[in-house]
Protein backbone atom coordinates (compact mmCIF):
# COMPACT_ATOMS: atom_id res chain seq x y z
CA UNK A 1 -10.91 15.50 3.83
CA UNK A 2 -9.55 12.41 5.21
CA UNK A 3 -11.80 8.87 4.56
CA UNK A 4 -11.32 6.15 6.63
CA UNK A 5 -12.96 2.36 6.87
CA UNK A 6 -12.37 0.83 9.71
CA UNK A 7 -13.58 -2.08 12.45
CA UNK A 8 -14.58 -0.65 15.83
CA UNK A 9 -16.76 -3.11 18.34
CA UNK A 10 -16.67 -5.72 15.16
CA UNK A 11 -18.61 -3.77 13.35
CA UNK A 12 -16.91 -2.15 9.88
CA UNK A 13 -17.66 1.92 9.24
CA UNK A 14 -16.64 4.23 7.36
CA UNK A 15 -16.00 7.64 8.47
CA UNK A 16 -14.04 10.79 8.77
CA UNK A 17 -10.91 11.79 10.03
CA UNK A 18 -9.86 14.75 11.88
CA UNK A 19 -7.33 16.98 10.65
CA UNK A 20 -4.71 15.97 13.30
CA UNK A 21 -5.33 12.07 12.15
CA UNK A 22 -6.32 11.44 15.89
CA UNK A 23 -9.33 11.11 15.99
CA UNK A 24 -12.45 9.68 13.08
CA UNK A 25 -15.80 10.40 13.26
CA UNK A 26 -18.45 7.59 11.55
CA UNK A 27 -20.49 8.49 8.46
CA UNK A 28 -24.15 7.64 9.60
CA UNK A 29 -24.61 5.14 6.56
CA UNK A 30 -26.37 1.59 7.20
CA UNK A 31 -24.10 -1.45 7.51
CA UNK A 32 -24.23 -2.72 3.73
CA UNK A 33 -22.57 0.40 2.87
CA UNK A 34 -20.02 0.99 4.87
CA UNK A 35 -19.30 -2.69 4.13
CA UNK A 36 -17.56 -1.31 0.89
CA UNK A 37 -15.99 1.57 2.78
CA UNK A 38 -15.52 4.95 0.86
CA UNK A 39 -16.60 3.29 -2.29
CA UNK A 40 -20.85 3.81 -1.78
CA UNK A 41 -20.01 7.09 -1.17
CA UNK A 42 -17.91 8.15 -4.29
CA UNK A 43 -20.69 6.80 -6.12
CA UNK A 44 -23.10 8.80 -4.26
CA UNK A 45 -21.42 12.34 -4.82
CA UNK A 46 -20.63 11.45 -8.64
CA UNK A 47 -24.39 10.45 -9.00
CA UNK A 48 -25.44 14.14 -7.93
CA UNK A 49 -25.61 13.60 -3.93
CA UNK A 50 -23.59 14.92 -1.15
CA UNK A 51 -21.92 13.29 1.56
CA UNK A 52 -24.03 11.70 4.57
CA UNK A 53 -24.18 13.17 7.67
CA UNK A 54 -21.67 12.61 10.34
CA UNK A 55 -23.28 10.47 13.32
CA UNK A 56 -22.00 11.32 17.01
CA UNK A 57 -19.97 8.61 17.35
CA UNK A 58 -15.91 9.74 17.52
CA UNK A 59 -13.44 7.47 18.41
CA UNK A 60 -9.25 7.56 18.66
CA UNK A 61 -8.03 6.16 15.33
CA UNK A 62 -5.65 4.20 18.19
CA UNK A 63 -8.84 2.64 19.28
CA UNK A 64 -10.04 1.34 15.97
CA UNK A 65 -8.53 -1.34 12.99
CA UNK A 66 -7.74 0.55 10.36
CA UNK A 67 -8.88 -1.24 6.37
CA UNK A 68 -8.67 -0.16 3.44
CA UNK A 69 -10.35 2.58 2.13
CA UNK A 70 -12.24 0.80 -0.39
CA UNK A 71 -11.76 -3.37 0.73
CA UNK A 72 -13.80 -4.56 -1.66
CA UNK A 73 -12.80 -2.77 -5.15
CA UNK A 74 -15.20 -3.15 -8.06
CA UNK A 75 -13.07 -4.61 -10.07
CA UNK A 76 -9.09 -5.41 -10.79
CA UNK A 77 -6.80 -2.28 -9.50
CA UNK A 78 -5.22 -0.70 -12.62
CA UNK A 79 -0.93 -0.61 -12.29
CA UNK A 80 1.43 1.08 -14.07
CA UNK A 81 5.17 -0.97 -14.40
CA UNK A 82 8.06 1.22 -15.42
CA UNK A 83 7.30 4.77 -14.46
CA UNK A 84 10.09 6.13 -12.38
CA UNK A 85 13.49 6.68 -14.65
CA UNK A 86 15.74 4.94 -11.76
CA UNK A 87 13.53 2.31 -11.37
CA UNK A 88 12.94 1.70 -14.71
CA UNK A 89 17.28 1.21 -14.97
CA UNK A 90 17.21 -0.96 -12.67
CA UNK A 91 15.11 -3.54 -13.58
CA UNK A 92 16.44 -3.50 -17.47
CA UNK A 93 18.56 -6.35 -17.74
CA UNK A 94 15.50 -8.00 -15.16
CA UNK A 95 11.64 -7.46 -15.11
CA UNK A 96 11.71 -4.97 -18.10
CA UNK A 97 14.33 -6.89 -20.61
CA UNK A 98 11.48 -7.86 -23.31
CA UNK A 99 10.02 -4.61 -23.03
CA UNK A 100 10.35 -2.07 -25.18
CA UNK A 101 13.08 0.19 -24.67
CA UNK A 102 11.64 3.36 -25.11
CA UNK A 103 10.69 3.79 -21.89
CA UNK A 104 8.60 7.08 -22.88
CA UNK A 105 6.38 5.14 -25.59
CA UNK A 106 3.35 3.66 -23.75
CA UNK A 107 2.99 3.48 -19.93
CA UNK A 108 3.26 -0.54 -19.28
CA UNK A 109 -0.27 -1.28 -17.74
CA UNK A 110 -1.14 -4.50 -16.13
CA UNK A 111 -3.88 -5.00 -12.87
CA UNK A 112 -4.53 -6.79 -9.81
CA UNK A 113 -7.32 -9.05 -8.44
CA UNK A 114 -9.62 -7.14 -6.15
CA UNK A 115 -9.49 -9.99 -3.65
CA UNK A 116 -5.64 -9.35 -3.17
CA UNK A 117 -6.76 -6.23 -1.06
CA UNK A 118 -5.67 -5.80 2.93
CA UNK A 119 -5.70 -3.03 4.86
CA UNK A 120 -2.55 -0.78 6.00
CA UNK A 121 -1.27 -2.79 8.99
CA UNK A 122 -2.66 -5.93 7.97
CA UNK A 123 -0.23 -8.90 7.92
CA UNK A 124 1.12 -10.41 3.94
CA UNK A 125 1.13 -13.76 3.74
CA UNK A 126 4.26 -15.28 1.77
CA UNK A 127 2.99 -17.95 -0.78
CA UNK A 128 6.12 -20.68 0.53
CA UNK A 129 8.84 -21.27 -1.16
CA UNK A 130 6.95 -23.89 -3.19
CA UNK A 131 5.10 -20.93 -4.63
CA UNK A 132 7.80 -18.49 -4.73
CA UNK A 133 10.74 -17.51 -2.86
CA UNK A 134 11.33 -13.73 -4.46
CA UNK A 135 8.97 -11.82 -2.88
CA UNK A 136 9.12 -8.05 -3.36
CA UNK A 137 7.76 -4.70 -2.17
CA UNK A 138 6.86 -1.82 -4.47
CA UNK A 139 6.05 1.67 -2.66
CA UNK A 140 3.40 3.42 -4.60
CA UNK A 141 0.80 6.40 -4.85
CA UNK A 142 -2.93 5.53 -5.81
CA UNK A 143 -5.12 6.99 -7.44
CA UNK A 144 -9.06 6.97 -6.77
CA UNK A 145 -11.37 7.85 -9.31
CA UNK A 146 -13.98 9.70 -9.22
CA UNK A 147 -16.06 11.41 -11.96
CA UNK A 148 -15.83 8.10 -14.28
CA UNK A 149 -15.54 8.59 -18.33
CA UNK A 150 -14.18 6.79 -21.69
CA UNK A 151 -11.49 8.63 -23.20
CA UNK A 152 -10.44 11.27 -21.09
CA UNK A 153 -8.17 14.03 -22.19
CA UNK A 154 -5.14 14.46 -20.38
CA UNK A 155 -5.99 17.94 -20.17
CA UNK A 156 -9.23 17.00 -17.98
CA UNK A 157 -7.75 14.06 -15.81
CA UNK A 158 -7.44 15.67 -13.00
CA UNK A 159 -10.97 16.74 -12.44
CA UNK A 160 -11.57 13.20 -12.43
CA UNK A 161 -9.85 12.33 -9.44
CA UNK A 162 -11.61 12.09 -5.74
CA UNK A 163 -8.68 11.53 -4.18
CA UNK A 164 -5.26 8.89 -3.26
CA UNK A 165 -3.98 6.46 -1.19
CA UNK A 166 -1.34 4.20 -0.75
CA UNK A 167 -0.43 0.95 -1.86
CA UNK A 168 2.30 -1.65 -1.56
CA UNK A 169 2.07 -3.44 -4.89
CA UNK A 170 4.02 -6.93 -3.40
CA UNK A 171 5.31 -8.76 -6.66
CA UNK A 172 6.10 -12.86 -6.70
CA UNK A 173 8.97 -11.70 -9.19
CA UNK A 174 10.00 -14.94 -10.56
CA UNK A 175 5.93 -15.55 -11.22
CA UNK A 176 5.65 -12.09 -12.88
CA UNK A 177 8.48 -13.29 -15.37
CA UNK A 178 7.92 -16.51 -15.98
CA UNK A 179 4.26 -16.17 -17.17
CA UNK A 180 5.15 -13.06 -19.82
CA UNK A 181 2.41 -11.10 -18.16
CA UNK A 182 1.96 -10.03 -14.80
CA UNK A 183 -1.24 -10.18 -13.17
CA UNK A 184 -0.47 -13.61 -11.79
CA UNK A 185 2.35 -12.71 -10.19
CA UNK A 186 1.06 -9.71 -8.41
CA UNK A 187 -2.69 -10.93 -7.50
CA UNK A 188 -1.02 -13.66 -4.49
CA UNK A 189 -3.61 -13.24 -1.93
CA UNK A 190 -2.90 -10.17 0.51
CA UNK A 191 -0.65 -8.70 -2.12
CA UNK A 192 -2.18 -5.49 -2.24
CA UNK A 193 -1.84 -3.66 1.26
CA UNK A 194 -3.58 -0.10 1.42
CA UNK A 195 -4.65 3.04 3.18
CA UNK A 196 -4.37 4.09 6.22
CA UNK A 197 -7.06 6.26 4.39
CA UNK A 198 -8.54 8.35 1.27
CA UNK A 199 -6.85 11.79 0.99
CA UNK A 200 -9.28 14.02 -1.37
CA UNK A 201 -8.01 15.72 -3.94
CA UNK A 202 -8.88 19.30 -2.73
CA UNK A 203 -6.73 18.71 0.50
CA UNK A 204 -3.41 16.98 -1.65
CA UNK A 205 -2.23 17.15 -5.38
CA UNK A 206 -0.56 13.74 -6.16
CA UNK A 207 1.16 15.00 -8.83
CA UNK A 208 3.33 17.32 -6.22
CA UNK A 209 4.39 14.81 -3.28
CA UNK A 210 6.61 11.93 -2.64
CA UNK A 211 7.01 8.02 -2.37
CA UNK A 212 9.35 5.96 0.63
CA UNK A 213 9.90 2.44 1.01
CA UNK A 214 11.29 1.88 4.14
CA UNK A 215 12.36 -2.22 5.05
CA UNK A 216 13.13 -3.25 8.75
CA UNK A 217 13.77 0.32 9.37
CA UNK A 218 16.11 0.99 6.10
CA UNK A 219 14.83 3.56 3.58
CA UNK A 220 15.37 1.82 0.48
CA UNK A 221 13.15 3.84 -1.85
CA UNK A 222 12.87 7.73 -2.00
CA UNK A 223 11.08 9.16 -5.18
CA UNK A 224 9.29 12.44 -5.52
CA UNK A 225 6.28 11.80 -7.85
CA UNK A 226 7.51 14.78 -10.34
CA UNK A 227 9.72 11.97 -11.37
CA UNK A 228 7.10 9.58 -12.58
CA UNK A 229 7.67 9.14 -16.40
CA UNK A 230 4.57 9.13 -17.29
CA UNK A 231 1.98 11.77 -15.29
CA UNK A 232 -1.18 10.81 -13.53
CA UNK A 233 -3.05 13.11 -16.16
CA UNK A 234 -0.89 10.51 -18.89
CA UNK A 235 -1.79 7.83 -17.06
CA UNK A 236 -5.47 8.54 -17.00
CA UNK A 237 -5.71 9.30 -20.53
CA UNK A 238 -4.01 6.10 -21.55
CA UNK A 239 -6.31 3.56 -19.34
CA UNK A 240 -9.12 5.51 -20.32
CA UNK A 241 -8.74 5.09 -23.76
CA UNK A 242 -11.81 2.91 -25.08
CA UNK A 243 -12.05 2.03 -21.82
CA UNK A 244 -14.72 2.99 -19.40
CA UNK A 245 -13.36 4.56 -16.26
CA UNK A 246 -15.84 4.11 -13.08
CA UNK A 247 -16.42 5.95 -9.82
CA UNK A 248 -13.80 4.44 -7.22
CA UNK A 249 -11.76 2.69 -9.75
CA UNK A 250 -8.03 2.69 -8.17
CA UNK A 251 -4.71 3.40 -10.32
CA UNK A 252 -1.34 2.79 -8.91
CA UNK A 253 0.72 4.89 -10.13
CA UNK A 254 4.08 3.04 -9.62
CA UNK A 255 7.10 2.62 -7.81
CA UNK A 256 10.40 4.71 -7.40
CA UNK A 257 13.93 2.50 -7.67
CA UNK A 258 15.25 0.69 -4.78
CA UNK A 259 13.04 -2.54 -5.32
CA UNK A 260 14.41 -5.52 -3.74
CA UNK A 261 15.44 -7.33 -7.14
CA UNK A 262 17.21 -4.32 -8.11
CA UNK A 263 19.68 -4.92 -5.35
CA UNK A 264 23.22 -6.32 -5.99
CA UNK A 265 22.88 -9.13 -4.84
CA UNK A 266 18.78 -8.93 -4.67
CA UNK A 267 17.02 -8.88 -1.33
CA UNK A 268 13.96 -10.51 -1.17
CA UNK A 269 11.61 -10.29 1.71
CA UNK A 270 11.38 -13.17 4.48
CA UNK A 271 8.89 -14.33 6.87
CA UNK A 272 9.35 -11.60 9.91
CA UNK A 273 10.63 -8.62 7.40
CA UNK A 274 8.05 -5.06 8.16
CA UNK A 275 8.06 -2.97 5.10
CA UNK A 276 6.61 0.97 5.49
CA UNK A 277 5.58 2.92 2.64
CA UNK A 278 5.61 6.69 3.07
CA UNK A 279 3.80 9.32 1.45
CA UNK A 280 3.73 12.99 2.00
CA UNK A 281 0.10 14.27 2.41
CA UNK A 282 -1.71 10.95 3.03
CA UNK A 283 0.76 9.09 5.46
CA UNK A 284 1.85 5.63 6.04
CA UNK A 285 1.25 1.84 6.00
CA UNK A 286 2.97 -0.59 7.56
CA UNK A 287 2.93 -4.70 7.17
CA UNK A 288 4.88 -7.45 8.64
CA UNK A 289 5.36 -10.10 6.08
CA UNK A 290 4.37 -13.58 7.72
């Protein structure tokens, strides 16, 4: 099953979409919750229940604004820095030279602000160059939780997964070094585009599909997700360690090589520059950065 939240007739809904992506069908939920999109109904279904009914009203997805699957996030959005092997080379002498070097130790594990959240076609803002002036993209698969629990066994992780979406993790490089940690320098309002829409996990397995990053038309990034160092079941295990794990919580699971600073010379993005991200099974997004 597909999940969508969109805006149709200014009014926000959240709802189902057909199997050809055409076409989505509203959830007959009242307005406060499909103001937090899929995430009221993860809850639901882990709390015992089942899925609303479907009202009668279809529309095109053409004829509706696509959000975010879940716009308003309960909290931060888990990351995980470091988890392709190219990637991870080509930011050693950069973002990863104070890290340690065995890349296969710990995943590296930082988060950003709910608030940072926009939806799939949604415009990024650039801070100005008084802010900073090395603006990246990062192409990566999420995660969405959905039976919550405290230290989960790798073994189990996947059972806890509703489903995954997609996310452009946009980076403020020269903010994420500077400050030795990185949350400040990936939270930049609108730095966390996503969607075009939940993909359960019955109808894709993340840990089988693959990650483009494709800027002004250029593929720059290509990374099946069998490459990750560290495996979504790793990855849950490791953030769920002491560490309560919620219904609709959202992991990112990280980005292949062919980041902007890992050019020679780096490319950083500019006011006009449209960056896709590609995944197989769930789709696209696509953002112009303003």
């Amino acid at each position: 099953m597909r999940i969508a939240t969109y805006r149709h007739q200014d009014q926000r809904h959240v709802g189902q979409v057909s199997a050809d992506g055409q076409t989505v069908t509203a959830f007959d939920v009242p307005a406060d919750v499909a103001q937090h999109g899929a995430l009221r109904l993860i809850e639901t279904v882990m709390a015992g229940g089942t899925l609303p009914a479907l009202s009668s009203q279809t529309v095109a997805v053409a004829d509706v604004k696509l959000e975010a699957p879940i716009p308003l996030p309960r909290r931060n959005i888990w990351c995980v820095g470091r988890n392709y092997h190219e990637h991870a080379k080509e930011l050693s002498t950069s973002v990863f030279k104070d890290s340690n070097t065995n890349t296969q130790a710990w995943p590296i594990v930082f988060t950003k602000v709910p608030e940072c959240v926009v939806g799939p076609f949604d415009d990024v803002v650039l801070p100005g160059g008084a802010v900073s002036d090395q603006i990246d993209y990062e192409s990566e698969l999420a995660v969405i939780i959905g039976h919550g629990g405290k230290n989960i066994a790798a073994a189990d992780a996947m059972k806890h997964i509703y489903g995954y979406t997609i996310v452009n993790d946009v980076t403020a490089r020269d903010v994420q070094m500077r400050h030795q940690q990185w949350d400040m320098g990936k939270s930049f309002d609108t730095f966390c585009p996503m969607g075009p829409w939940l993909v359960t996990a019955d109808e894709l397995d993340g840990t089988k599909t693959r990650v483009r990053g494709i800027i002004n038309g250029e593929q720059r990034q290509d990374g099946p997700t069998e490459n990750m160092i560290f495996d979504i079941p790793t990855l849950i295990e490791t953030i769920s360690r002491g560490i309560t794990l919620y219904p609709g919580d959202i992991i990112a699971t990280g980005t292949p090589a062919g980041v902007g600073m890992g050019l020679k010379p780096p490319q950083y993005l500019k006011a006009g520059d449209v960056v896709r991200v590609e995944i197989d099974g769930i789709g696209h997004i696509e953002n112009k950065f303003v």
